[in-house]
C-alpha atoms as a PDB file:
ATOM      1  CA  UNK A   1     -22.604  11.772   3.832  1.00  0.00           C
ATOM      2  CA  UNK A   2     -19.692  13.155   1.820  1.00  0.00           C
ATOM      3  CA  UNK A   3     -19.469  11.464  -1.596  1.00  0.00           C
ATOM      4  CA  UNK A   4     -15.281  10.829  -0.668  1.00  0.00           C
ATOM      5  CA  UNK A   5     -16.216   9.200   2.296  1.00  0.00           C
ATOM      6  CA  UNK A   6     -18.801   6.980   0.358  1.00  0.00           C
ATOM      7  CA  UNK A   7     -16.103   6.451  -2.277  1.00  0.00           C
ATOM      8  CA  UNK A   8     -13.471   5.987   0.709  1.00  0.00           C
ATOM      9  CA  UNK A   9     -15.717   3.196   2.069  1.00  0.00           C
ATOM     10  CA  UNK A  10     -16.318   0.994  -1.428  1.00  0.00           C
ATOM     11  CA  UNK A  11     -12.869   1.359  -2.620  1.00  0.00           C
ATOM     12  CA  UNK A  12     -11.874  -0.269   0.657  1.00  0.00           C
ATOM     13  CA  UNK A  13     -13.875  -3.100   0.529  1.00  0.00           C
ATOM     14  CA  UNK A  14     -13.426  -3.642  -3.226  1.00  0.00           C
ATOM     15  CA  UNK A  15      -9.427  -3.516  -2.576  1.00  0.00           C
ATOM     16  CA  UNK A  16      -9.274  -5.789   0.623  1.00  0.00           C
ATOM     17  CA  UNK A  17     -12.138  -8.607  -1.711  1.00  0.00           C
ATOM     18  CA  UNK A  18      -9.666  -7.921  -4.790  1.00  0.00           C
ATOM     19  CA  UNK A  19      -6.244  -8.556  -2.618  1.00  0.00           C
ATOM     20  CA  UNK A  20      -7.752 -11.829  -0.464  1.00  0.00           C
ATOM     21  CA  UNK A  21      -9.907 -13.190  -3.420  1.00  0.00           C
ATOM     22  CA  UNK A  22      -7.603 -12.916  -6.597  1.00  0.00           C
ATOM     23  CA  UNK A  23      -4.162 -11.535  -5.888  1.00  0.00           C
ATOM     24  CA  UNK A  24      -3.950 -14.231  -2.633  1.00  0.00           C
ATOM     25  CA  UNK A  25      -3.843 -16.818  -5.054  1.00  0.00           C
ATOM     26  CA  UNK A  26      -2.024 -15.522  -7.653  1.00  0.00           C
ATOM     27  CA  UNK A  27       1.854 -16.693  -7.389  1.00  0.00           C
ATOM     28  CA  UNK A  28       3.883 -15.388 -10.332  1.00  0.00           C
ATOM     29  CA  UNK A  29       6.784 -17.613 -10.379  1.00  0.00           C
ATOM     30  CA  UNK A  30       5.276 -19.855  -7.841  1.00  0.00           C
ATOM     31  CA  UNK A  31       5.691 -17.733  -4.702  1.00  0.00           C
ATOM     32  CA  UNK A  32       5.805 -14.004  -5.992  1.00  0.00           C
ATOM     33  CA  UNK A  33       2.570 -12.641  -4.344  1.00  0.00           C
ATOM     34  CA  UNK A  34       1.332  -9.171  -5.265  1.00  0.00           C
ATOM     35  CA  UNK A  35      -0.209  -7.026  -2.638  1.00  0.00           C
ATOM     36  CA  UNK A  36      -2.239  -4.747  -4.048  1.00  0.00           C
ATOM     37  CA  UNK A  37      -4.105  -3.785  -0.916  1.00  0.00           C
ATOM     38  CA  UNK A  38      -1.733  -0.848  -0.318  1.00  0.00           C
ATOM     39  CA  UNK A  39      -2.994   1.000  -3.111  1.00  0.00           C
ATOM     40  CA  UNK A  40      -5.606   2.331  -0.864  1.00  0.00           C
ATOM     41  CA  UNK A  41      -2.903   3.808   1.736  1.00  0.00           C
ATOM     42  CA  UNK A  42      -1.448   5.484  -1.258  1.00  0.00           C
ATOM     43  CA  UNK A  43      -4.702   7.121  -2.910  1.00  0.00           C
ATOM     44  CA  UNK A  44      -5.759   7.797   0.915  1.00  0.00           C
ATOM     45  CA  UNK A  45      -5.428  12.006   0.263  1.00  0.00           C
ATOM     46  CA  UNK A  46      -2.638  13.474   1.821  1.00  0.00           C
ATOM     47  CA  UNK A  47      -3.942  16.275   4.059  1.00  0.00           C
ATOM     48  CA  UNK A  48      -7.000  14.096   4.740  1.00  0.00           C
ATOM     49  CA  UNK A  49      -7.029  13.220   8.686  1.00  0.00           C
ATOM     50  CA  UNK A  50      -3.886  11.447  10.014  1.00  0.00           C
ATOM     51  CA  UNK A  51      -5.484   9.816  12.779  1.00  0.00           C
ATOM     52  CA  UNK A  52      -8.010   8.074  10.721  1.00  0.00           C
ATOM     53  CA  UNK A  53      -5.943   6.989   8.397  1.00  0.00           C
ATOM     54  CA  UNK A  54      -3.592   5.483  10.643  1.00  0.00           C
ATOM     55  CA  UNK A  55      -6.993   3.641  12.358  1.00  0.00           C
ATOM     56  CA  UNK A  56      -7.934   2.727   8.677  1.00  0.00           C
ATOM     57  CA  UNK A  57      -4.516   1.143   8.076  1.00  0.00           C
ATOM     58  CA  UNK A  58      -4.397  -1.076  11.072  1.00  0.00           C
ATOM     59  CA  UNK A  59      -8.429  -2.024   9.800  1.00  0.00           C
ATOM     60  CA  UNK A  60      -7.129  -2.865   6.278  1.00  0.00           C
ATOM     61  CA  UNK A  61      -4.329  -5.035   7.623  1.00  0.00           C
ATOM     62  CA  UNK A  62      -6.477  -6.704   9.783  1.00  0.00           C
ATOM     63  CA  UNK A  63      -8.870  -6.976   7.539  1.00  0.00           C
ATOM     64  CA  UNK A  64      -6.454  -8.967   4.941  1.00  0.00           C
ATOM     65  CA  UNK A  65      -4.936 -10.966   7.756  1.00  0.00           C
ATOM     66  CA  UNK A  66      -8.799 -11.990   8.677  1.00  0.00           C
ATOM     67  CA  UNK A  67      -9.658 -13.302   5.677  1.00  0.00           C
ATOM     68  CA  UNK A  68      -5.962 -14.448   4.241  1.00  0.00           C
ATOM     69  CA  UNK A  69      -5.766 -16.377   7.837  1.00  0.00           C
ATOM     70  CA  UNK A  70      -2.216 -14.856   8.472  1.00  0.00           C
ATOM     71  CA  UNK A  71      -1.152 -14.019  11.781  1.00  0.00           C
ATOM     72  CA  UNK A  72      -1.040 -10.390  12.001  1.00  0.00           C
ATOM     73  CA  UNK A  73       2.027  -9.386   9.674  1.00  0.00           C
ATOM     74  CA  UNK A  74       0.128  -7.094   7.049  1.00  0.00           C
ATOM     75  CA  UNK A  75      -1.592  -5.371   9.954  1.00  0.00           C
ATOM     76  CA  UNK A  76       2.141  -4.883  11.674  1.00  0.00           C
ATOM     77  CA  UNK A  77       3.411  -3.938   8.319  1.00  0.00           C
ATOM     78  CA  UNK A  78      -0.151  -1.432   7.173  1.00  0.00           C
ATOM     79  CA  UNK A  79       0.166  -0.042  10.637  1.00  0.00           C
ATOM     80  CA  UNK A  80       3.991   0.968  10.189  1.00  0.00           C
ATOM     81  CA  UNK A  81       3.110   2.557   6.919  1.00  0.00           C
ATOM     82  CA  UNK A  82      -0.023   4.711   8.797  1.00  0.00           C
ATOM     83  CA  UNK A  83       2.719   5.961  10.482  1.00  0.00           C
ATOM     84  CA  UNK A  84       5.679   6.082   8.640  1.00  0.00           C
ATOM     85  CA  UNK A  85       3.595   7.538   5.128  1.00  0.00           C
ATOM     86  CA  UNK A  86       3.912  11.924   6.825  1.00  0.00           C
ATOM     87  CA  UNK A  87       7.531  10.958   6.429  1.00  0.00           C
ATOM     88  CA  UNK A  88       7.384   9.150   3.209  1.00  0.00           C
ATOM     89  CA  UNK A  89       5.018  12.326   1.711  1.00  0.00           C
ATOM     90  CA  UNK A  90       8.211  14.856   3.153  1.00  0.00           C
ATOM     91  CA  UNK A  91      10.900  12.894   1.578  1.00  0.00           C
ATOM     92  CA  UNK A  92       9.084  12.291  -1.699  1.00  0.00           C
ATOM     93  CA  UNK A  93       7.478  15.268  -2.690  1.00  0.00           C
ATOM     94  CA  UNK A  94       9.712  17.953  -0.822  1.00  0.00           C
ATOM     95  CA  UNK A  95       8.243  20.269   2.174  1.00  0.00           C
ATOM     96  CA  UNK A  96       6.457  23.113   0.238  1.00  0.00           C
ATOM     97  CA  UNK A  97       3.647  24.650   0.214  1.00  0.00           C
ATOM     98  CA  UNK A  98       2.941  23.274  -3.557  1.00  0.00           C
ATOM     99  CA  UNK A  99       2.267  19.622  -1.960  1.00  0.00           C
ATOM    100  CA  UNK A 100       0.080  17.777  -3.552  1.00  0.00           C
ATOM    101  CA  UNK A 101      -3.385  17.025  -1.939  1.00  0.00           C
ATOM    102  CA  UNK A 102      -3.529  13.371  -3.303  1.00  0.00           C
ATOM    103  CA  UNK A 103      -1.258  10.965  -4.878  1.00  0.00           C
ATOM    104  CA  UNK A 104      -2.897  11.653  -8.609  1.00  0.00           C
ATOM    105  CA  UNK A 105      -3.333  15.160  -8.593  1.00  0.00           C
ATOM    106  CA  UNK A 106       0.578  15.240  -8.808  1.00  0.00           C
ATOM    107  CA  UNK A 107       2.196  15.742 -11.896  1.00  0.00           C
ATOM    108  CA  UNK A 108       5.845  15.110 -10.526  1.00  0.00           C
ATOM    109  CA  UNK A 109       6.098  11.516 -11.735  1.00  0.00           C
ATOM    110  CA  UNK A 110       9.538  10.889 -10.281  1.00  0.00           C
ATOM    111  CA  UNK A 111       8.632  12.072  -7.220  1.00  0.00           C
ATOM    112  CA  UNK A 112       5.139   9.925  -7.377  1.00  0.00           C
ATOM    113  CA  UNK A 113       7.322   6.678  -8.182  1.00  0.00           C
ATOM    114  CA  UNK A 114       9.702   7.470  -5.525  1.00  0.00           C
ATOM    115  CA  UNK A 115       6.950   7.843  -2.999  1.00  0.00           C
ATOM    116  CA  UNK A 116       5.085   4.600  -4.178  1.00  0.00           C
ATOM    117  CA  UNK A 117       8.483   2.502  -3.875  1.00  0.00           C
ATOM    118  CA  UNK A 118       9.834   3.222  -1.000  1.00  0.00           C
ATOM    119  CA  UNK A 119       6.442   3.280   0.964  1.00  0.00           C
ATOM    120  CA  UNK A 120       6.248  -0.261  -0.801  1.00  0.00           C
ATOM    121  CA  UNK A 121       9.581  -1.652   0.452  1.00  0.00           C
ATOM    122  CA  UNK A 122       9.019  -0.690   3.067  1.00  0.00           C
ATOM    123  CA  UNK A 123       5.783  -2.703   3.830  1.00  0.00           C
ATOM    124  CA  UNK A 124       7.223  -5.618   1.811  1.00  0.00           C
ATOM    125  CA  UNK A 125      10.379  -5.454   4.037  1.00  0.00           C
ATOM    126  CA  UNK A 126       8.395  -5.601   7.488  1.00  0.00           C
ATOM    127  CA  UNK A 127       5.934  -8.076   6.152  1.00  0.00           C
ATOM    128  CA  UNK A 128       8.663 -10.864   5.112  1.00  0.00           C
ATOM    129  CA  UNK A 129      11.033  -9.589   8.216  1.00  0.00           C
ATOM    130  CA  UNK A 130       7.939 -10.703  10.514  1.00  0.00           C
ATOM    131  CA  UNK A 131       6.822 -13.655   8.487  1.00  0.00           C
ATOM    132  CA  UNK A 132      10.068 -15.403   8.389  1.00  0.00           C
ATOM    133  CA  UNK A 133      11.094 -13.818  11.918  1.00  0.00           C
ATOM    134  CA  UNK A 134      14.476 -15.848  11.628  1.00  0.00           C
ATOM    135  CA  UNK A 135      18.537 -14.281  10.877  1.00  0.00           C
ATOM    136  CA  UNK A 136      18.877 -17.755   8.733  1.00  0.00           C
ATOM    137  CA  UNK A 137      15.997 -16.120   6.199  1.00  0.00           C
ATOM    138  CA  UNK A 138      17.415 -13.053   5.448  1.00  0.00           C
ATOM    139  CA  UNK A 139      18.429 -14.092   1.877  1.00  0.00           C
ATOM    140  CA  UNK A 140      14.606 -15.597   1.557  1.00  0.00           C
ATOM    141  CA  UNK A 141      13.619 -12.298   3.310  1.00  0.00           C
ATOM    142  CA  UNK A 142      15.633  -9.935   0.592  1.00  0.00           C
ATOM    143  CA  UNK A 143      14.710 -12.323  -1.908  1.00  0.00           C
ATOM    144  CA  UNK A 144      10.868 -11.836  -1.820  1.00  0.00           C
ATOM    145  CA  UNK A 145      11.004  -8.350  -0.734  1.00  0.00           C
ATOM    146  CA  UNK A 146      12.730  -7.368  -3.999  1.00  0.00           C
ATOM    147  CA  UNK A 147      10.423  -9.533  -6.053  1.00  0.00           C
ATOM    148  CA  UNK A 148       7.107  -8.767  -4.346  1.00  0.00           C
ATOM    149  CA  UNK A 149       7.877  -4.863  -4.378  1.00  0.00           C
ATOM    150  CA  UNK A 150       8.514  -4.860  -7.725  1.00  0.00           C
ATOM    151  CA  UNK A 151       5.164  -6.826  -8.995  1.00  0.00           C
ATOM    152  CA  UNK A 152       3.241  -5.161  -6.738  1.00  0.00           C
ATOM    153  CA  UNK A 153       4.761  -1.207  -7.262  1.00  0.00           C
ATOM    154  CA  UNK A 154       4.105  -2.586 -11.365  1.00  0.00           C
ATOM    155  CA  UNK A 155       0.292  -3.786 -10.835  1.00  0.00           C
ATOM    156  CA  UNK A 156      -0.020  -0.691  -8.699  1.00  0.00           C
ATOM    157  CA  UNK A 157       0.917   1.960 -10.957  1.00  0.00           C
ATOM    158  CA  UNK A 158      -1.096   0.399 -13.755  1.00  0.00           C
ATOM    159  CA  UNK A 159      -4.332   0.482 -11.235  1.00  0.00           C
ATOM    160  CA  UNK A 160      -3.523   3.939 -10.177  1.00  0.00           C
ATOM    161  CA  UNK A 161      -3.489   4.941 -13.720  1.00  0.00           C
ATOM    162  CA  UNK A 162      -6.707   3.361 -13.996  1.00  0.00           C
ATOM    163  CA  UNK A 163      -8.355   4.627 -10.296  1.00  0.00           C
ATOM    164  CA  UNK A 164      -7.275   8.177 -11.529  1.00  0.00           C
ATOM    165  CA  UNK A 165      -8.825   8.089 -14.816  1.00  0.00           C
ATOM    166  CA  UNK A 166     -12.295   6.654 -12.821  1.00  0.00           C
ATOM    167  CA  UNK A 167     -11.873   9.536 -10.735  1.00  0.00           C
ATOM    168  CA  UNK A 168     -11.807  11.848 -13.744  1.00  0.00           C
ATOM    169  CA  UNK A 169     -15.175  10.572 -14.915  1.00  0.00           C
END
């Protein structure tokens, strides 16, 4: 087997036991909820096979809603970003042919940020939208989005940092 599939397949399972384990029950604030599990879709490479990926983001969400016992909004909400994410990647980094091959091999930090945010917003922004499903939540709904993106875009850049310099070794 190819050592980035192997490395593919642990990261995966150490992300989705990391988000439902310890970032499930951490609430900053007492209902800010960090959801780290996306940092696989955004270390995923970028010219790596679409159509697995998108198969691997409806497995992670299901895989979180599984074992978080939600009912199906992070697999909605990873399954959006499978297919939204080409776009994202266009918008983010610019269509040329100097686009980067993964999300750390890019030295463009604006344009790494930019990507990372909006792909998180996103999520966080379908995820509350389906949880609280209800016009009479939208200040709940824009309330949590803006909180939740933030922790979770700030504990993902820091374990990005940290997943690239692993990488390195």
């Amino acid at each position: 087997m190819n050592s980035n599939i192997i490395t593919l397949i642990i990261s995966f399972f150490i992300i989705v036991l990391a988000q439902v384990f310890l970032f499930n029950n951490m609430f900053i604030f007492g209902f800010i909820n960090p959801m780290i599990y996306l940092l696989f879709l955004v270390v995923y490479r970028f010219d790596d096979n679409q159509t697995l990926f998108i198969l691997l983001s409806f497995i992670l969400g299901f895989c979180i809603d599984f074992l978080s016992q939600s009912g199906g909004a992070h697999t909605i909400a990873s399954l959006t970003i499978g297919f939204v994410r080409p776009l994202l990647i266009k918008y983010s980094f610019g269509v040329t042919s100097e686009a980067p091959s993964t999300f750390q091999n890019d030295l463009r930090r604006r344009n790494k940020y930019l990507f990372l945010a909006l792909l998180i917003l996103i999520h966080h922004l379908l995820y509350f939208i389906i949880v609280y499903f209800n016009w009479n939540a939208a200040y709940l709904i824009l309330k949590n989005t803006i909180l939740t993106s933030l922790f979770s875009l700030i504990l993902i850049a820091l374990i990005s940092r940290f997943y690239k310099k692993l990488n390195e070794t």
